[in-house]
PDB file of N, CA and C in Angstrom:
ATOM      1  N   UNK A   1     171.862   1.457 -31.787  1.00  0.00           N
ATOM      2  CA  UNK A   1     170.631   2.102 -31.443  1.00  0.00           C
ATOM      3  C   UNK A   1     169.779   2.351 -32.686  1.00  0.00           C
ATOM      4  N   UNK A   2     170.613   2.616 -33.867  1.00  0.00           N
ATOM      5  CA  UNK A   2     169.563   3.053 -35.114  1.00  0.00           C
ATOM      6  C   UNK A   2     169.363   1.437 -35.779  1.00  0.00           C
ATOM      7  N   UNK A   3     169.459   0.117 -35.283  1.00  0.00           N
ATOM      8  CA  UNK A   3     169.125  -0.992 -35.835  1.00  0.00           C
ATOM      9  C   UNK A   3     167.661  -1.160 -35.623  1.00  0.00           C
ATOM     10  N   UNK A   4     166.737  -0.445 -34.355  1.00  0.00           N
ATOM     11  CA  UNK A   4     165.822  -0.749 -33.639  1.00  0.00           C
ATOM     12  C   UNK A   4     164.798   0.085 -35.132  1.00  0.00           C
ATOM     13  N   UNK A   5     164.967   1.281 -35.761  1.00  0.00           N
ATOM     14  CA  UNK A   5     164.418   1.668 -36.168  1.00  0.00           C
ATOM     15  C   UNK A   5     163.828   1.297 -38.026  1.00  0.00           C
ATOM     16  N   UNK A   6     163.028   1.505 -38.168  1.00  0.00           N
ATOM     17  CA  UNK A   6     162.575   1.597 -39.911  1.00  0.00           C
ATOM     18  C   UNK A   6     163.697   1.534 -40.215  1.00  0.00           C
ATOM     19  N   UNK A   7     163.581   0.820 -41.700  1.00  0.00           N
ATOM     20  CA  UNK A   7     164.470   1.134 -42.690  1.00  0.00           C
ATOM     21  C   UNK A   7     164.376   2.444 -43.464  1.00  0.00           C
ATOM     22  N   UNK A   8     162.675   2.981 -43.484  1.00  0.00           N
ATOM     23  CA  UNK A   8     162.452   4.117 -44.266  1.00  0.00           C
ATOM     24  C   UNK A   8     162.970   5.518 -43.344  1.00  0.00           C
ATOM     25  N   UNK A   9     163.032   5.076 -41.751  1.00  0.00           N
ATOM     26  CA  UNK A   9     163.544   5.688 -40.931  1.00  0.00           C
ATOM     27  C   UNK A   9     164.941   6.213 -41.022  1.00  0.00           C
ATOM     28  N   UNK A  10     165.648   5.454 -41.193  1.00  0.00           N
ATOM     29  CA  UNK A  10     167.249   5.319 -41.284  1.00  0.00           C
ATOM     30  C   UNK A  10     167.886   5.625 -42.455  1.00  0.00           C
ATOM     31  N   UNK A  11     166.913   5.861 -43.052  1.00  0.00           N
ATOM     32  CA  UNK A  11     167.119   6.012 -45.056  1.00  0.00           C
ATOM     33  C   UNK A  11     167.140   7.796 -45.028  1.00  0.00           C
ATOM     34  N   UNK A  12     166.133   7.732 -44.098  1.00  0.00           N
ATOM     35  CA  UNK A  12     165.970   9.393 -43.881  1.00  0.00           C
ATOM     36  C   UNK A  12     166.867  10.277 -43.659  1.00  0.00           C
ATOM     37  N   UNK A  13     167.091   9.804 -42.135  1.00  0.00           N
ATOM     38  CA  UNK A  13     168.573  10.185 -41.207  1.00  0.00           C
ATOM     39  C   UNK A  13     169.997  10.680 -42.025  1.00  0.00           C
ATOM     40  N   UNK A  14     169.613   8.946 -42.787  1.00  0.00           N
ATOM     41  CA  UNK A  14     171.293   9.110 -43.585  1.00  0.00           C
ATOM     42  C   UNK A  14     171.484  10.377 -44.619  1.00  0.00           C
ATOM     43  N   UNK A  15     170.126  10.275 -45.318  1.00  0.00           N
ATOM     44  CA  UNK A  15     170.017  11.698 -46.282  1.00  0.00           C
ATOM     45  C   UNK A  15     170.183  13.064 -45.844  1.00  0.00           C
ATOM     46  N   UNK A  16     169.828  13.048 -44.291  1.00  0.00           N
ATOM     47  CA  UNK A  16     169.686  14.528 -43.759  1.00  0.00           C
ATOM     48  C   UNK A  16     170.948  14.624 -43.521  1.00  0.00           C
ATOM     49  N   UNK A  17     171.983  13.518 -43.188  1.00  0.00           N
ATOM     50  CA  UNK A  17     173.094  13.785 -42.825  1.00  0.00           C
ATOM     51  C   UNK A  17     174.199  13.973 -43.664  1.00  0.00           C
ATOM     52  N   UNK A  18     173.874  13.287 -45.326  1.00  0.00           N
ATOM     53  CA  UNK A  18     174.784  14.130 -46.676  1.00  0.00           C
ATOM     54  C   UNK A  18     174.592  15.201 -46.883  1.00  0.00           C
ATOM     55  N   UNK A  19     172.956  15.710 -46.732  1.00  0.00           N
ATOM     56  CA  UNK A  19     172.840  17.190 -47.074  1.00  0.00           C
ATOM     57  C   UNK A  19     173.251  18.430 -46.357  1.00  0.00           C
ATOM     58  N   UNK A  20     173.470  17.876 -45.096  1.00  0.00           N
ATOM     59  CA  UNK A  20     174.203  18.802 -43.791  1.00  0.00           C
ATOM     60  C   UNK A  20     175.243  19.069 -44.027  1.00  0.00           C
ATOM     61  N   UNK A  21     176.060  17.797 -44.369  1.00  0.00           N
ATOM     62  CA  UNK A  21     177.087  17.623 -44.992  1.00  0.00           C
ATOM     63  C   UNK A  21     177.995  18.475 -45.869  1.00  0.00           C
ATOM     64  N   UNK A  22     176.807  18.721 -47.047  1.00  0.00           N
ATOM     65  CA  UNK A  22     176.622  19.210 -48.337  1.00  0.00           C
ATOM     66  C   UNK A  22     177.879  20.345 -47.742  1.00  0.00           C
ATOM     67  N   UNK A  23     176.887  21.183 -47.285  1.00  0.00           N
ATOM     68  CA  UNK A  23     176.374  22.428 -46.719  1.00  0.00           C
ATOM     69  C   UNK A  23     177.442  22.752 -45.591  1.00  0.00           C
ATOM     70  N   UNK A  24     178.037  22.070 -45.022  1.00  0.00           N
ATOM     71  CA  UNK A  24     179.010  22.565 -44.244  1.00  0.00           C
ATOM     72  C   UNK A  24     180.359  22.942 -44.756  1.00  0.00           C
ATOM     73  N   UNK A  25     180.941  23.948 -44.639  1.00  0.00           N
ATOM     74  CA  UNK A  25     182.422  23.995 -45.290  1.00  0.00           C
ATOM     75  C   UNK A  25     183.326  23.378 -44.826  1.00  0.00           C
ATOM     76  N   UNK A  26     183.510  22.521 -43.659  1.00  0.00           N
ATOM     77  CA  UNK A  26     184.678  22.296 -42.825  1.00  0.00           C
ATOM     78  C   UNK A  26     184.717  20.885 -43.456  1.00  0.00           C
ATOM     79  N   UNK A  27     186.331  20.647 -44.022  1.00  0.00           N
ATOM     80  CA  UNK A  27     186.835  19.581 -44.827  1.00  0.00           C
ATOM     81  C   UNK A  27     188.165  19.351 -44.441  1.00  0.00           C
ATOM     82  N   UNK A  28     188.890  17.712 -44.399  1.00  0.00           N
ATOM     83  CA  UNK A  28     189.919  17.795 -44.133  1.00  0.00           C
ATOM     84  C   UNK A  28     190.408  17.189 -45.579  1.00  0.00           C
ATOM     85  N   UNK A  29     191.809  17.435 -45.787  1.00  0.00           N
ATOM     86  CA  UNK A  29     192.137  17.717 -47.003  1.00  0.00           C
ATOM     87  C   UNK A  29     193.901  16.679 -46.657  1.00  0.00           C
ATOM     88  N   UNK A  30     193.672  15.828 -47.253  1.00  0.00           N
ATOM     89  CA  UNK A  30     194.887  14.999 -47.636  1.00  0.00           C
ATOM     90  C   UNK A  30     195.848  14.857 -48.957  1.00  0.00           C
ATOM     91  N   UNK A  31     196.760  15.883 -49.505  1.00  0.00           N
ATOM     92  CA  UNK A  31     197.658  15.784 -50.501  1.00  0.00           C
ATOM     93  C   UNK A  31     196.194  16.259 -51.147  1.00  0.00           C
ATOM     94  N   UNK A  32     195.800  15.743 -52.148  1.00  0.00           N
ATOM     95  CA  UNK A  32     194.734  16.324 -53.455  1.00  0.00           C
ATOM     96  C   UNK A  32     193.192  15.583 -52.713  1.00  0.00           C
ATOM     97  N   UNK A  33     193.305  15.142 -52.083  1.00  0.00           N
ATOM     98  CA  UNK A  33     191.655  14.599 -51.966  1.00  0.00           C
ATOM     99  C   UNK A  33     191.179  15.460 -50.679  1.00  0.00           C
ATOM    100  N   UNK A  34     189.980  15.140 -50.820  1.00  0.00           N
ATOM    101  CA  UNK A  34     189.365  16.014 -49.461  1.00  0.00           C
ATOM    102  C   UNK A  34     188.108  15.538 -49.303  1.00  0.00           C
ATOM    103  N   UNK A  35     188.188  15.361 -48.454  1.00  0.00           N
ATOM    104  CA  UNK A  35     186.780  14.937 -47.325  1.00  0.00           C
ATOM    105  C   UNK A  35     185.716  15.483 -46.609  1.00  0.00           C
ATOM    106  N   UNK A  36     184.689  15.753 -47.097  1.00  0.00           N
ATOM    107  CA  UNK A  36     183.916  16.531 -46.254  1.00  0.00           C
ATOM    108  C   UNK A  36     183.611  15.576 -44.727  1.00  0.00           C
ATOM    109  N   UNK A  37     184.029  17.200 -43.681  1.00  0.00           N
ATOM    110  CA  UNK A  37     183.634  16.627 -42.611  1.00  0.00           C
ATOM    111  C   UNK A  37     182.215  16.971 -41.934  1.00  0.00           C
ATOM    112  N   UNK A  38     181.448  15.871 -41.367  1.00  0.00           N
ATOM    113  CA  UNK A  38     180.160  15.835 -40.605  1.00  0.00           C
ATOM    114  C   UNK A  38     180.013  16.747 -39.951  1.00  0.00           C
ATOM    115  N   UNK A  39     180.683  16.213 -38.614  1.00  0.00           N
ATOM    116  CA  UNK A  39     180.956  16.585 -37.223  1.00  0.00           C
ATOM    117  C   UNK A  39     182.329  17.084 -36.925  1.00  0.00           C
ATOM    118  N   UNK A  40     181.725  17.333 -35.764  1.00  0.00           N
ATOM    119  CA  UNK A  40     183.667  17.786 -35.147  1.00  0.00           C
ATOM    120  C   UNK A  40     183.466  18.171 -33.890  1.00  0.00           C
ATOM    121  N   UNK A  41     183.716  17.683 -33.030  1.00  0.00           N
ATOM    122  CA  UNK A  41     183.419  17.896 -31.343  1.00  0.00           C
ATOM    123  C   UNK A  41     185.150  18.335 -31.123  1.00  0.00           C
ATOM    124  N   UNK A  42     185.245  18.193 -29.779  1.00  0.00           N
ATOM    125  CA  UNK A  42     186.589  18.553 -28.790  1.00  0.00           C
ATOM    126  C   UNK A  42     187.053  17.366 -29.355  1.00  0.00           C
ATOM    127  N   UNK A  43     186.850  16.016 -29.365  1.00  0.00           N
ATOM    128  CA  UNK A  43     187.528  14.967 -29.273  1.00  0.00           C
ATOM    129  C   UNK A  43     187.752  13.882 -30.333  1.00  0.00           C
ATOM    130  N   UNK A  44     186.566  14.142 -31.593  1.00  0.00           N
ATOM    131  CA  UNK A  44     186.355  13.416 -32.633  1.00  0.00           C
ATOM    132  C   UNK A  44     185.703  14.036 -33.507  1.00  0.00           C
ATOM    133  N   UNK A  45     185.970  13.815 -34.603  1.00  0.00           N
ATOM    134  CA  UNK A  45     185.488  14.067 -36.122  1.00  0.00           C
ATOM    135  C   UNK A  45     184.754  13.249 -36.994  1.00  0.00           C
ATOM    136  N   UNK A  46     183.613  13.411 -37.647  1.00  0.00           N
ATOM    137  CA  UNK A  46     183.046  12.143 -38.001  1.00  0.00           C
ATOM    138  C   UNK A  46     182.688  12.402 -39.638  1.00  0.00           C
ATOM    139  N   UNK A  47     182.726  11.407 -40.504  1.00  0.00           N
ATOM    140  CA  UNK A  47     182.681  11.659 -41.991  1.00  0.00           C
ATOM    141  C   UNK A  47     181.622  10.863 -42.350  1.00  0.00           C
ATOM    142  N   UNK A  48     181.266  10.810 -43.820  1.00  0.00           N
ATOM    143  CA  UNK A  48     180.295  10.144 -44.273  1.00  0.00           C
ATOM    144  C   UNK A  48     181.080   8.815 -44.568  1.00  0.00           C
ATOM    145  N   UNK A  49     180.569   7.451 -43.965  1.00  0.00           N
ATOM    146  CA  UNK A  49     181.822   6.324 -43.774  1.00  0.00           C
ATOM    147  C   UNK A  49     181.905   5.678 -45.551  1.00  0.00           C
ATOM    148  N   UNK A  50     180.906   6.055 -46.466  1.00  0.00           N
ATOM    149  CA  UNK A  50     180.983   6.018 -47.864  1.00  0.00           C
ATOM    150  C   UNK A  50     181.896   6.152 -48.760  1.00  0.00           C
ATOM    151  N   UNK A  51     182.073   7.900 -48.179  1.00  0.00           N
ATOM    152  CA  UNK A  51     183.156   8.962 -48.793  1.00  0.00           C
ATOM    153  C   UNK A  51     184.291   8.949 -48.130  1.00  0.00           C
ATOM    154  N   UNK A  52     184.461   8.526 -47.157  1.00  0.00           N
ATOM    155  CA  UNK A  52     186.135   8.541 -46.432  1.00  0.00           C
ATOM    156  C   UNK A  52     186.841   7.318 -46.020  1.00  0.00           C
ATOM    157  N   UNK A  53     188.440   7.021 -46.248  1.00  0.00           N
ATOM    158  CA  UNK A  53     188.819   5.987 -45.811  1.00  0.00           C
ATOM    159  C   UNK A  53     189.249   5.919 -44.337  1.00  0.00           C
ATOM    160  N   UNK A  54     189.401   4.842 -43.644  1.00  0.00           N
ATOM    161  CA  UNK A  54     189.740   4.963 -42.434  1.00  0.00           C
ATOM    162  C   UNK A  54     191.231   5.928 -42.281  1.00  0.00           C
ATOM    163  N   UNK A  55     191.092   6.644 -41.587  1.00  0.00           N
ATOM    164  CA  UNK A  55     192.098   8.019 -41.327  1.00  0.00           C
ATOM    165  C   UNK A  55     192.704   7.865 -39.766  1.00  0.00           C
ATOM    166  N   UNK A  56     194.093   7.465 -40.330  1.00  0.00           N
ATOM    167  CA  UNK A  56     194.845   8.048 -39.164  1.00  0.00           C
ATOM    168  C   UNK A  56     196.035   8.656 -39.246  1.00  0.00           C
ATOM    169  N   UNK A  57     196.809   9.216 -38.586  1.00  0.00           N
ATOM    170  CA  UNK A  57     197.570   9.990 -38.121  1.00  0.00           C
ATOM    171  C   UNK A  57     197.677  11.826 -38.337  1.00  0.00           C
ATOM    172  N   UNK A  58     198.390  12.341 -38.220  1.00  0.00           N
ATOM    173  CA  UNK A  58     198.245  13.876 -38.861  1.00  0.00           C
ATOM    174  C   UNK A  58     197.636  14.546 -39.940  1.00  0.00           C
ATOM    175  N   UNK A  59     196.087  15.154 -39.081  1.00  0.00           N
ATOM    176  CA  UNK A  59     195.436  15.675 -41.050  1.00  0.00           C
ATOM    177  C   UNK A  59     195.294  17.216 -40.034  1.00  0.00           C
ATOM    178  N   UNK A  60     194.882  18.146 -41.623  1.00  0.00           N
ATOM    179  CA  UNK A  60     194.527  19.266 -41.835  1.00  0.00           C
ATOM    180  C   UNK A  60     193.238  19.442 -41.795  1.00  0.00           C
ATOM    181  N   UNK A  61     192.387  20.016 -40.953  1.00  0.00           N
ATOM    182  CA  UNK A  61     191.037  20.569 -41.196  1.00  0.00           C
ATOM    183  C   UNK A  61     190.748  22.092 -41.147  1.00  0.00           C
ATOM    184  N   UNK A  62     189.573  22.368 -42.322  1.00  0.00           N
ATOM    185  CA  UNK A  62     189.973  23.222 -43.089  1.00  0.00           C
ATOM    186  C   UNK A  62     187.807  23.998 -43.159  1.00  0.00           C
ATOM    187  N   UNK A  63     188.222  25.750 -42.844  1.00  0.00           N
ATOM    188  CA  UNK A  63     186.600  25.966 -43.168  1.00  0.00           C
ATOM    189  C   UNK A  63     186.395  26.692 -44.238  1.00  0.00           C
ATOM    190  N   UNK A  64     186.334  25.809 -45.117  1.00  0.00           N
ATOM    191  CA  UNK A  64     186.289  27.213 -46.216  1.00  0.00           C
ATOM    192  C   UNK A  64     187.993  26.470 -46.804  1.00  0.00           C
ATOM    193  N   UNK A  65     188.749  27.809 -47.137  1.00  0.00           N
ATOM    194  CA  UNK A  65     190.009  28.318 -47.381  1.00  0.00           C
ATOM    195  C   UNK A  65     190.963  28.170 -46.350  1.00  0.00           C
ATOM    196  N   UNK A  66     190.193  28.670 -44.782  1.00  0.00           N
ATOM    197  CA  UNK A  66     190.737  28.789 -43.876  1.00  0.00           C
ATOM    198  C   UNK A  66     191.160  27.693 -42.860  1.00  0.00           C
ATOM    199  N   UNK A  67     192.666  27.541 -42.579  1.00  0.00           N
ATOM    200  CA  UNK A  67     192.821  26.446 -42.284  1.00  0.00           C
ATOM    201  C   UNK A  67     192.952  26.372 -40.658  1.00  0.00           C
ATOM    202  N   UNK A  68     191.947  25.534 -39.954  1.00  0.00           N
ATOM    203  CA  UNK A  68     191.569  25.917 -38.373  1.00  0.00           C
ATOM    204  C   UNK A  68     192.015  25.391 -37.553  1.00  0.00           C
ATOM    205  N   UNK A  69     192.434  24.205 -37.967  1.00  0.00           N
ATOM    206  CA  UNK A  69     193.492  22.879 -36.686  1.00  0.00           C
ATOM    207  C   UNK A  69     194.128  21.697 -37.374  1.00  0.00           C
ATOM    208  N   UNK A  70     194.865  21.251 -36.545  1.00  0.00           N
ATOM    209  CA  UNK A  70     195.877  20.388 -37.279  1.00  0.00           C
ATOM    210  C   UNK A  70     195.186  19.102 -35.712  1.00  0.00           C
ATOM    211  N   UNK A  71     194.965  18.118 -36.308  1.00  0.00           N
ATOM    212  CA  UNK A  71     194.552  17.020 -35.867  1.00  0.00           C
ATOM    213  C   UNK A  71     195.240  15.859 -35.937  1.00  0.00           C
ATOM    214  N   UNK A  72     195.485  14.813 -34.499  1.00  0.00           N
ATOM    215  CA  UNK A  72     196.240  13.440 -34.766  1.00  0.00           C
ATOM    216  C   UNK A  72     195.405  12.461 -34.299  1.00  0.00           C
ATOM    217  N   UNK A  73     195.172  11.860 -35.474  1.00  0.00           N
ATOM    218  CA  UNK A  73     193.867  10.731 -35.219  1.00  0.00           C
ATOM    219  C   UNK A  73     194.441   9.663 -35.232  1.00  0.00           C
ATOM    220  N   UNK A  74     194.007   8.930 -34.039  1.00  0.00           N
ATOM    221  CA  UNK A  74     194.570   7.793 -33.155  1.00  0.00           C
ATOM    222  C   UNK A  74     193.763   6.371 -33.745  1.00  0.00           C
ATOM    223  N   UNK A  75     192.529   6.992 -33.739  1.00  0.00           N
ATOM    224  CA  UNK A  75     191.546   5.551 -33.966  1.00  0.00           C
ATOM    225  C   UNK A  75     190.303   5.833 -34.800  1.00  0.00           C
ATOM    226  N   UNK A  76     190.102   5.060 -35.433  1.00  0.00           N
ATOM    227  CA  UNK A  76     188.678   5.256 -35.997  1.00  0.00           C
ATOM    228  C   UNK A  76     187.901   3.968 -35.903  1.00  0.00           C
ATOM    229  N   UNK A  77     186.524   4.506 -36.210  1.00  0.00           N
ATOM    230  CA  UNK A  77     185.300   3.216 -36.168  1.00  0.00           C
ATOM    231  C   UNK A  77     184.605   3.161 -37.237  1.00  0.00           C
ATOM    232  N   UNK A  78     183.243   2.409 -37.548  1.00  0.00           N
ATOM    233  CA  UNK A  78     181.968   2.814 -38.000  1.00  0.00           C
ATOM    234  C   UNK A  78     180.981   2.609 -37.513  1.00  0.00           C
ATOM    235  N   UNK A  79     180.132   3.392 -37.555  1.00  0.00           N
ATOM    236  CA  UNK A  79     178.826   3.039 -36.034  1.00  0.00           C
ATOM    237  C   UNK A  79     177.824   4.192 -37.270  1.00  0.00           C
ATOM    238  N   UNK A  80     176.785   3.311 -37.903  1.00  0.00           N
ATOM    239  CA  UNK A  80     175.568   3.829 -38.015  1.00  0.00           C
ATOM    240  C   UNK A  80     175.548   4.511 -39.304  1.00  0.00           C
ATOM    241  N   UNK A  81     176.633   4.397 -40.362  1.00  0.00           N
ATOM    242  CA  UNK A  81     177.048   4.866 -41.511  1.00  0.00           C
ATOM    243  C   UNK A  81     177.820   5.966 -41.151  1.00  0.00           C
ATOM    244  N   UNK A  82     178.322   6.280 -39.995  1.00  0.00           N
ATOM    245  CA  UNK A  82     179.575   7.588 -40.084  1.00  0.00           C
ATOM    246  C   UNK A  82     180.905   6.639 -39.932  1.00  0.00           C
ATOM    247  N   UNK A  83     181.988   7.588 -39.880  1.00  0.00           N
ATOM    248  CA  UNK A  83     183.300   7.361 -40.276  1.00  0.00           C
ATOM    249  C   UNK A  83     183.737   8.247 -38.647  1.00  0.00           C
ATOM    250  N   UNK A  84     183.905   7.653 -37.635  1.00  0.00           N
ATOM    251  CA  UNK A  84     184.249   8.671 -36.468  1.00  0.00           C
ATOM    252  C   UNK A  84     185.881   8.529 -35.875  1.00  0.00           C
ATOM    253  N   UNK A  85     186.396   9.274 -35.705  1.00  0.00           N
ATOM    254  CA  UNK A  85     187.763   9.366 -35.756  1.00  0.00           C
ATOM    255  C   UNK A  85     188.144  10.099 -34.725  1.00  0.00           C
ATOM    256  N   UNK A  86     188.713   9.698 -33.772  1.00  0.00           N
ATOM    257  CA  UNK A  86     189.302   9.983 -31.913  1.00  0.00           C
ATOM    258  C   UNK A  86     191.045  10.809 -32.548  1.00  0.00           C
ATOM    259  N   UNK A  87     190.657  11.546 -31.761  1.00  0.00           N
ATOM    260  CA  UNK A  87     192.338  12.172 -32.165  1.00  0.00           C
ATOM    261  C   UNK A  87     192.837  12.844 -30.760  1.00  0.00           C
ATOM    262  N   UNK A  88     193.925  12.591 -30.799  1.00  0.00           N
ATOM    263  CA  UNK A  88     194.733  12.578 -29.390  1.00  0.00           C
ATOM    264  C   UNK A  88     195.406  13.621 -28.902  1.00  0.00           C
ATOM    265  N   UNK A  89     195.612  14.518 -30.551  1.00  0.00           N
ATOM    266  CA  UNK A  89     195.820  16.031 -30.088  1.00  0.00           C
ATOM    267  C   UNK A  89     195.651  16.938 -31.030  1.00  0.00           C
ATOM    268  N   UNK A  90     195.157  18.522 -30.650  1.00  0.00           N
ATOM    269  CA  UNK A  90     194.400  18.801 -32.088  1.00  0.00           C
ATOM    270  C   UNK A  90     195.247  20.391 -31.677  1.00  0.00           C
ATOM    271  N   UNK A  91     195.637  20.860 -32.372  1.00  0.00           N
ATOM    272  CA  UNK A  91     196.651  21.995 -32.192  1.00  0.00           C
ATOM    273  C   UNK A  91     195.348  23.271 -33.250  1.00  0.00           C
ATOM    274  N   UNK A  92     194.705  24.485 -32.353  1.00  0.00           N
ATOM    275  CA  UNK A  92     194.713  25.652 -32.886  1.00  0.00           C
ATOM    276  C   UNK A  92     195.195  26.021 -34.101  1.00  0.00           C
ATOM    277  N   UNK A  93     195.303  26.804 -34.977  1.00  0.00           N
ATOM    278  CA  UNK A  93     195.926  27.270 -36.098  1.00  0.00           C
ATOM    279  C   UNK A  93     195.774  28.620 -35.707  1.00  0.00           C
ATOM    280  N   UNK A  94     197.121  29.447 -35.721  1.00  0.00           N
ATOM    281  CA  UNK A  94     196.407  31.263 -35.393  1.00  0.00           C
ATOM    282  C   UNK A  94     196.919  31.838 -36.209  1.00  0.00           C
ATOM    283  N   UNK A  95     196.959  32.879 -36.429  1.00  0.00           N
ATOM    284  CA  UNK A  95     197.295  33.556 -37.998  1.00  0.00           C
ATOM    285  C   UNK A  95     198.534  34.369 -37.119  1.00  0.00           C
ATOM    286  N   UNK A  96     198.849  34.572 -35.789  1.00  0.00           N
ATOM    287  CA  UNK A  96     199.807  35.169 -35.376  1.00  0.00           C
ATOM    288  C   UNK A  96     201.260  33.967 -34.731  1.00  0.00           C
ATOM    289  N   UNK A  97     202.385  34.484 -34.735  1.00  0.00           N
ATOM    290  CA  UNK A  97     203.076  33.381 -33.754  1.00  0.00           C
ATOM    291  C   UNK A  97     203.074  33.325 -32.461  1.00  0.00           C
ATOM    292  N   UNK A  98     203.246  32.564 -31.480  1.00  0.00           N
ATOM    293  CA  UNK A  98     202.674  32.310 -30.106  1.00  0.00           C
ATOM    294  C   UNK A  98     204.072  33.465 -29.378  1.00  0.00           C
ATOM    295  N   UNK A  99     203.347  33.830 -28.108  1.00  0.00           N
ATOM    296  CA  UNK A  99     203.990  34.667 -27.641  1.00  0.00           C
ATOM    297  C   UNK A  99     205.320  34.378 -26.636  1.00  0.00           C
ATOM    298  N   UNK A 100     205.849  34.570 -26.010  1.00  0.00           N
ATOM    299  CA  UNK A 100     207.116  34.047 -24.953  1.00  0.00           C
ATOM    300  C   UNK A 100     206.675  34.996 -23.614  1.00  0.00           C
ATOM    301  N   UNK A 101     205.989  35.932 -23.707  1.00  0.00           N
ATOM    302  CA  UNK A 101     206.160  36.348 -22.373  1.00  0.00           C
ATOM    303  C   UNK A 101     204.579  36.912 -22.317  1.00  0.00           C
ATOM    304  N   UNK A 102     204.482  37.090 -21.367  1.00  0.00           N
ATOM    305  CA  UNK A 102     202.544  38.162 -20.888  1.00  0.00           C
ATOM    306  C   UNK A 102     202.518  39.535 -21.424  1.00  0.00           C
ATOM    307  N   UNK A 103     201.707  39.863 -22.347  1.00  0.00           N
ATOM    308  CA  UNK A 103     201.526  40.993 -23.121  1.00  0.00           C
ATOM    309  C   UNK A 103     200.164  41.877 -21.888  1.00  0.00           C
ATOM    310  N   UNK A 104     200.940  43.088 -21.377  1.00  0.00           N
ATOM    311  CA  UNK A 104     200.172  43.327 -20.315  1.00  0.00           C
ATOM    312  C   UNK A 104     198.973  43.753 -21.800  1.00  0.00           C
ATOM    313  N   UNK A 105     197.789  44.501 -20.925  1.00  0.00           N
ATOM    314  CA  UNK A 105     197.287  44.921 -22.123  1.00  0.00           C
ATOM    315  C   UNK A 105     196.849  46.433 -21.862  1.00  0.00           C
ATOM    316  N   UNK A 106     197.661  47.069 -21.164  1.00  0.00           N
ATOM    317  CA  UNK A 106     197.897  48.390 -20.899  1.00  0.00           C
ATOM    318  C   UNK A 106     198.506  48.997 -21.341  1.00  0.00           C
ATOM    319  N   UNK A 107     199.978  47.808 -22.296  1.00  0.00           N
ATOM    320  CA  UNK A 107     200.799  48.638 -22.872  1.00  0.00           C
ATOM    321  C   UNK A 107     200.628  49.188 -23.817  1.00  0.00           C
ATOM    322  N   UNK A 108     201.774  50.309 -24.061  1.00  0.00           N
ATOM    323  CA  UNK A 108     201.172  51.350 -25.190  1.00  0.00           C
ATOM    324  C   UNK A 108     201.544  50.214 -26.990  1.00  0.00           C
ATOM    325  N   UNK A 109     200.787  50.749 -27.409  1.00  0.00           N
ATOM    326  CA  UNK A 109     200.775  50.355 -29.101  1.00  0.00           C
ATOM    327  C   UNK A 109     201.708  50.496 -29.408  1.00  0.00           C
ATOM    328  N   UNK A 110     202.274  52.038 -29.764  1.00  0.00           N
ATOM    329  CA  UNK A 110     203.524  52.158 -30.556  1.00  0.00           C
ATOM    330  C   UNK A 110     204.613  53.147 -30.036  1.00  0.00           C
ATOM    331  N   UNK A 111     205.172  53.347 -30.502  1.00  0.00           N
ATOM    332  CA  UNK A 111     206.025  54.732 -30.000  1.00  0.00           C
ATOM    333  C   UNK A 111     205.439  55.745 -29.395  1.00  0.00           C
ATOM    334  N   UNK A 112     206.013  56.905 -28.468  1.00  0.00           N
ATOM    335  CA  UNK A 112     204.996  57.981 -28.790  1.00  0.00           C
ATOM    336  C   UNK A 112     206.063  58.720 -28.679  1.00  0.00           C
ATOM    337  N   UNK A 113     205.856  60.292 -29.494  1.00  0.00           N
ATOM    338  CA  UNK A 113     207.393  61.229 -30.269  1.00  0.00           C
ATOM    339  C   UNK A 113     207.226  62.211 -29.126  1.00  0.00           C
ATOM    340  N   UNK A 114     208.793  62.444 -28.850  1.00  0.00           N
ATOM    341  CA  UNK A 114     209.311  63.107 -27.641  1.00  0.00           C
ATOM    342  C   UNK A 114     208.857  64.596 -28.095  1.00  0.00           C
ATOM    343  N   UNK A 115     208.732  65.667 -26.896  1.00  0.00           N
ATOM    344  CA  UNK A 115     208.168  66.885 -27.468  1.00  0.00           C
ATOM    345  C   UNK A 115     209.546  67.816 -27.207  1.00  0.00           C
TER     346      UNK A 115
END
């Protein structure tokens, strides 16, 4: 779709889309290198196709410091100068461990001392 347009057109696009880039904290991070990421929908992640090599299997994505999901990327493409990458299952990161049973939310907090 972006073949139809200017070159001075597409020259544009691509710039607005390093500087977005820039500017976003969310990076996935392989052993010492790291990648700034574009995008990031439910289903795919997309990089600057310049700066990243084709990526698959288990990565870390990361906002900031904070590390937000663990991703398994199945396939990648290039379409239009991005780097877009389909991943097949993307696991939460929570700072707590997952629970085993239904935490009513009536129950009491902590102890309370017998009188």
């Amino acid at each position: 779709m972006l073949e139809h347009l200017p070159e001075e057109l597409r020259e544009g696009l691509r710039l607005a889309r390093t500087r977005s880039a820039r500017r976003s904290r969310l990076r996935v991070q392989i052993g010492d290198a790291v990648f700034p990421v574009v995008g990031l929908t439910d289903s795919m992640l997309s990089f600057d196709a310049e700066k990243a090599p084709r990526l698959r299997g288990l990565v870390d994505v990361y906002d900031g410091a904070r590390h937000i999901l663990q991703a398994l990327i199945v396939a990648s493409r290039v379409e239009g100068g991005l780097l877009l990458c389909s991943f097949k299952r993307v696991t939460v990161v929570t700072d707590r461990p997952a629970l085993d049973y239904v935490r009513d939310p009536d129950a009491p907090v902590g102890y309370l001392p017998r009188h």
